[in-house]
N, C-alpha and C. Protein backbone atom coordinates (compact mmCIF):
# COMPACT_ATOMS: atom_id res chain seq x y z
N UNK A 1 -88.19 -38.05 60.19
CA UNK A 1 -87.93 -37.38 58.93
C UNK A 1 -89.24 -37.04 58.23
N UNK A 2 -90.08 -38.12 58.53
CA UNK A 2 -91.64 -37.63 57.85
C UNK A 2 -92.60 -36.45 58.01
N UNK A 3 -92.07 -36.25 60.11
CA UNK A 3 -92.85 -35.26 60.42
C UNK A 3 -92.08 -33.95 60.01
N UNK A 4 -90.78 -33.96 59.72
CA UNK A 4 -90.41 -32.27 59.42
C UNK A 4 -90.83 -32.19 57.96
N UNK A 5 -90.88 -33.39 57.21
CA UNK A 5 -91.75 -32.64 55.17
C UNK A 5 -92.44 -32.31 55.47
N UNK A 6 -93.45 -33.38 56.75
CA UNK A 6 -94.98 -32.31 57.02
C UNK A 6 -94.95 -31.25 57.29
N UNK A 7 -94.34 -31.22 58.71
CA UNK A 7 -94.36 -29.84 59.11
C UNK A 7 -93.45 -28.75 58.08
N UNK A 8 -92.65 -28.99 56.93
CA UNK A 8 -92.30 -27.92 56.18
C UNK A 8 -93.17 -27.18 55.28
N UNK A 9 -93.66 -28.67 54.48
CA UNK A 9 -95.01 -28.18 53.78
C UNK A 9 -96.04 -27.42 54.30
N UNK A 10 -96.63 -28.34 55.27
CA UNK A 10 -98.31 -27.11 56.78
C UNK A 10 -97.05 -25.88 56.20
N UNK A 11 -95.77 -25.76 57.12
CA UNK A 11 -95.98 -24.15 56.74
C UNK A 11 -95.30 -23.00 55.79
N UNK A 12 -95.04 -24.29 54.61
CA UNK A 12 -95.11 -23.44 53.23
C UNK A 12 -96.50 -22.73 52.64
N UNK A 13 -97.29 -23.73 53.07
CA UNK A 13 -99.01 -23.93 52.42
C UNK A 13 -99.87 -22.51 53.68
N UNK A 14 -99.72 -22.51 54.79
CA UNK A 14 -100.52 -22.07 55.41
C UNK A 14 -99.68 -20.57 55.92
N UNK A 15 -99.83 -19.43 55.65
CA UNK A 15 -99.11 -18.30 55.60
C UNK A 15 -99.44 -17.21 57.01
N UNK A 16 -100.03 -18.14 57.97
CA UNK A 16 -99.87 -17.56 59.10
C UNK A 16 -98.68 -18.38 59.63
N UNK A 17 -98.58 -19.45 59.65
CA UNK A 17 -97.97 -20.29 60.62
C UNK A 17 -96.50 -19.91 59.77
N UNK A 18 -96.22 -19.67 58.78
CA UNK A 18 -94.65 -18.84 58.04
C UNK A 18 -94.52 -17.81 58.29
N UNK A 19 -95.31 -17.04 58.86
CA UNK A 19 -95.28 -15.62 59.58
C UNK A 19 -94.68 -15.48 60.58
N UNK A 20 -94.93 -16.61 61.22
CA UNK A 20 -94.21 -16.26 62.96
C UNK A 20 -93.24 -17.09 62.59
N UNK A 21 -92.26 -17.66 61.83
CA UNK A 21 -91.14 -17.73 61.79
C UNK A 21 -90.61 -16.88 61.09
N UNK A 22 -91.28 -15.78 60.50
CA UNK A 22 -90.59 -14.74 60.03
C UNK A 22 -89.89 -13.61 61.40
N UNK A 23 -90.87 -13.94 62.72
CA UNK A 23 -90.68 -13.04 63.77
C UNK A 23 -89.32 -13.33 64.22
N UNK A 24 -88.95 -14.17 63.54
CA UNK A 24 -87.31 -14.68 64.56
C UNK A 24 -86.43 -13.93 63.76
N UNK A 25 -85.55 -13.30 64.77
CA UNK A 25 -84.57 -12.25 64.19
C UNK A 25 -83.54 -13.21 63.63
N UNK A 26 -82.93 -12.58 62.33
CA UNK A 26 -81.92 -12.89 61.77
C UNK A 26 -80.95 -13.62 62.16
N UNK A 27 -80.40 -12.75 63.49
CA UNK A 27 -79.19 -13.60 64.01
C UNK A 27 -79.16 -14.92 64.60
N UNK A 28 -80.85 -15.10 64.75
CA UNK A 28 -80.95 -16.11 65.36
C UNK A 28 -80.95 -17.32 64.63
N UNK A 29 -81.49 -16.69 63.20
CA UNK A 29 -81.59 -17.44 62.00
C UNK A 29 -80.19 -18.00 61.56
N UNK A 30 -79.45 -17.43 61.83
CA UNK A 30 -78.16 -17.61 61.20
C UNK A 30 -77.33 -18.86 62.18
N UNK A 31 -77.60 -18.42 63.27
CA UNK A 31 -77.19 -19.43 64.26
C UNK A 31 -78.06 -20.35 64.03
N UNK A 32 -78.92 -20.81 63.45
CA UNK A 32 -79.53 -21.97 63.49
C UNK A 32 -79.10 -22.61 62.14
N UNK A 33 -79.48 -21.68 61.11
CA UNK A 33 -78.83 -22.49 59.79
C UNK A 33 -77.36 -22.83 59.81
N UNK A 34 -76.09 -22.36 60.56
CA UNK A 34 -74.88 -22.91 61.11
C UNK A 34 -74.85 -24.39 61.61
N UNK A 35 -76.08 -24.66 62.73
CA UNK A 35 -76.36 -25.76 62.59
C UNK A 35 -76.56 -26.82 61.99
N UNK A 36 -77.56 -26.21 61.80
CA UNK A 36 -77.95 -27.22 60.68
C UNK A 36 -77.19 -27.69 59.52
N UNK A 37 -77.22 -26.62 58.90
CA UNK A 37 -75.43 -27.22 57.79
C UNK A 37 -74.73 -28.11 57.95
N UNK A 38 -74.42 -27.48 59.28
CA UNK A 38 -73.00 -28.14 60.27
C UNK A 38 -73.07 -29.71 60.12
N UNK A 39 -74.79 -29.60 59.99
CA UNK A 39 -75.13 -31.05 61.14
C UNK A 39 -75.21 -32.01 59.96
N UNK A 40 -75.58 -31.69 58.87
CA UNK A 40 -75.89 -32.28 57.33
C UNK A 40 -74.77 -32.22 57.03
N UNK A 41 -73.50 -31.53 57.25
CA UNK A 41 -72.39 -32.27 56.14
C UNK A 41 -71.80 -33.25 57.19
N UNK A 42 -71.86 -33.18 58.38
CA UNK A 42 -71.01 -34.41 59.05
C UNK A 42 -72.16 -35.55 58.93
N UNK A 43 -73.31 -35.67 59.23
CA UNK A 43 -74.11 -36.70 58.78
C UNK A 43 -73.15 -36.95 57.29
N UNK A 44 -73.32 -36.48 56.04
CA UNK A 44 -72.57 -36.83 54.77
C UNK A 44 -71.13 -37.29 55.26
N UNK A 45 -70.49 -36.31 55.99
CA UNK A 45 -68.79 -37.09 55.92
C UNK A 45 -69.15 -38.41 56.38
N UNK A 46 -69.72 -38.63 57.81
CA UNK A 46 -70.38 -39.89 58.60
C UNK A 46 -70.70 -41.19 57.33
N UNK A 47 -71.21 -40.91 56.69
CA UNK A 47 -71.85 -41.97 55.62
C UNK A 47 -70.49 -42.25 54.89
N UNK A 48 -70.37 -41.07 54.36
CA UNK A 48 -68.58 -41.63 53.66
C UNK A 48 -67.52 -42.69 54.45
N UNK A 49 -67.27 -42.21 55.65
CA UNK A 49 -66.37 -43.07 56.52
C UNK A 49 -66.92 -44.29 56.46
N UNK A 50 -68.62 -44.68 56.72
CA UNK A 50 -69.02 -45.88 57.01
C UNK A 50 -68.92 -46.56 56.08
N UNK A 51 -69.56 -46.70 55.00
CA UNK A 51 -69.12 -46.87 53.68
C UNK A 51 -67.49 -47.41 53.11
N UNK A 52 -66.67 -46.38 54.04
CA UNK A 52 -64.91 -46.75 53.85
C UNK A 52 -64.87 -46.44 52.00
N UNK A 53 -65.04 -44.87 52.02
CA UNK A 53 -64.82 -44.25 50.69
C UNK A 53 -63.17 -43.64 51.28
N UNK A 54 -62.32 -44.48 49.64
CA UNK A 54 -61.19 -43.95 49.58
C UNK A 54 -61.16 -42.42 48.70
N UNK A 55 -60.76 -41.69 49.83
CA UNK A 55 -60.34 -40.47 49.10
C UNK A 55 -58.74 -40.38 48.77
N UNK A 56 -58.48 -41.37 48.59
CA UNK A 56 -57.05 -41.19 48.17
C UNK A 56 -57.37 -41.17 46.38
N UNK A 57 -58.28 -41.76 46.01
CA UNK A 57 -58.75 -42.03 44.80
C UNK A 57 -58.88 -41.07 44.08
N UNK A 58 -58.46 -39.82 43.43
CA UNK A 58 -59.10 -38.87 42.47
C UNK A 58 -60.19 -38.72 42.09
N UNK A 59 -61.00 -39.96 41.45
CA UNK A 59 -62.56 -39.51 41.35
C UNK A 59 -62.96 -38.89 42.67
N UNK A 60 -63.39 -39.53 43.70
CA UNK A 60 -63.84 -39.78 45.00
C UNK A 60 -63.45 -38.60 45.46
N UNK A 61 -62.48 -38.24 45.46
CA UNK A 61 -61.81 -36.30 46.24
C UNK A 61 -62.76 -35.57 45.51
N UNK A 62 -62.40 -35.87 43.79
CA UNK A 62 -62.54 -34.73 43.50
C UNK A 62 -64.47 -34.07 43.71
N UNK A 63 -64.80 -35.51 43.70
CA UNK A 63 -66.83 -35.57 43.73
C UNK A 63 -67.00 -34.79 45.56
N UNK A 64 -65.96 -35.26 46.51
CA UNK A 64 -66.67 -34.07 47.85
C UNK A 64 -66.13 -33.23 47.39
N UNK A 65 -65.06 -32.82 46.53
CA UNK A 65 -64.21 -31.40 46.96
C UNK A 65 -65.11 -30.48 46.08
N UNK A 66 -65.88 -30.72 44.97
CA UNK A 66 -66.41 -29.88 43.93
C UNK A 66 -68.16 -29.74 45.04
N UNK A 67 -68.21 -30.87 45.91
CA UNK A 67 -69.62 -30.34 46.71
C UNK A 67 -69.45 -29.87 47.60
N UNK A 68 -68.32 -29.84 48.79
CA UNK A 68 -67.78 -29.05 49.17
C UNK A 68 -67.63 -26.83 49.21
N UNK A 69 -67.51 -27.19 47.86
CA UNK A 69 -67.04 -26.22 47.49
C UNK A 69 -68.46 -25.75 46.90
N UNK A 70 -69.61 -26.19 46.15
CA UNK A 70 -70.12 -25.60 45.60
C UNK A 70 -71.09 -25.29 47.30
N UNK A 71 -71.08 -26.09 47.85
CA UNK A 71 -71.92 -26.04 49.29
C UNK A 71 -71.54 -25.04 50.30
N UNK A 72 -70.52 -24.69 50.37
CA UNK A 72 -70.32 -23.60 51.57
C UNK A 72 -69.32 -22.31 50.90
N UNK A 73 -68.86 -22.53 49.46
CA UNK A 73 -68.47 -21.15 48.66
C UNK A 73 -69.52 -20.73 47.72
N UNK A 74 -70.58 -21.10 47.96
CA UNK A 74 -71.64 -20.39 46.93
C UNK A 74 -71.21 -20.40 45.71
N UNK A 75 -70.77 -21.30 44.97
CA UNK A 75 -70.49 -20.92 43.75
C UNK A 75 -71.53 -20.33 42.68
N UNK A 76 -70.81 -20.19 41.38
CA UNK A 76 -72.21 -20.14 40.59
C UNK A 76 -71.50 -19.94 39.07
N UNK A 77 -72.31 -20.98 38.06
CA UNK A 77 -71.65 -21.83 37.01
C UNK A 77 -73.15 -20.56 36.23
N UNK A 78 -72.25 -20.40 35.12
CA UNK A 78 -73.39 -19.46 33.92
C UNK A 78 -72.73 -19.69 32.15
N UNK A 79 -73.68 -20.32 31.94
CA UNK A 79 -73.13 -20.70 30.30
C UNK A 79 -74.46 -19.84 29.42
N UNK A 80 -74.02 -18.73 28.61
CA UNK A 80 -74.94 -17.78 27.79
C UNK A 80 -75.84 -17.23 28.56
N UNK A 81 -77.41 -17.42 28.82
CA UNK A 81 -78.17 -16.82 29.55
C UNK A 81 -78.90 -17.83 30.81
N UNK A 82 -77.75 -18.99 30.86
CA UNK A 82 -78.74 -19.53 31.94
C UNK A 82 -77.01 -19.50 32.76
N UNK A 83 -77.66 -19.40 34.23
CA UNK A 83 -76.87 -19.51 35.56
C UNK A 83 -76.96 -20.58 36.00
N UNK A 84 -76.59 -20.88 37.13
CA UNK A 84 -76.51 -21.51 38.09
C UNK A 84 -76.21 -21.39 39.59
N UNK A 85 -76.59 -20.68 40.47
CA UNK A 85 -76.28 -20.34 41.63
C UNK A 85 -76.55 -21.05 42.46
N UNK A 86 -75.66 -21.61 43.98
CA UNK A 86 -76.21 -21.95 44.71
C UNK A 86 -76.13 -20.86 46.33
C-alpha cells in the first residue's frame, strides 16, 4: 500500500512519467477503473461481513445504501452556491 502513494505521488509530481499514462487509450482506462472499483467495494462489503454488520438494522442499510449510491450514481448535493459532486 506504501509503494502505490509513492508511486502515485513520483507521478503526480514528475510530468513526464503522467504523460505516458496519458498514452493509454480510454477504453483501456475504463476497463481498468471497472476494476478497480469493482475491487474496492468488495474489499468494503468483505470488511462489513467480517465485522458481522447487521444490515437488517436501519442505521447500518441506510449508511451503505446512501454510499452506495453516492459511489456508483454520481450523485451531487448543492445548497445556494456551493455543490457537491462526486
Amino acid at each position: 500500500m506504501t509503494w502505490a502513494a509513492v508511486t502515485a505521488i513520483v507521478l503526480a509530481l514528475v510530468g513526464k512519467l503522467g504523460a505516458i499514462l496519458q498514452t493509454i487509450p480510454v477504453p483501456v482506462m475504463g476497463g481498468i477503473m471497472i476494476l478497480l472499483f469493482g475491487s474496492i467495494a468488495t474489499v468494503g462489503l468483505n470488511t462489513l461481513i467480517k465485522n458481522n454488520v447487521d444490515l437488517h438494522k436501519s442505521r447500518n442499510l441506510v449508511i451503505v445504501a446512501i454510499t452506495l449510491v453516492f459511489g456508483i450514481g454520481g450523485m451531487a448535493f448543492g445548497i445556494g452556491d456551493f455543490s457537491f459532486k462526486v
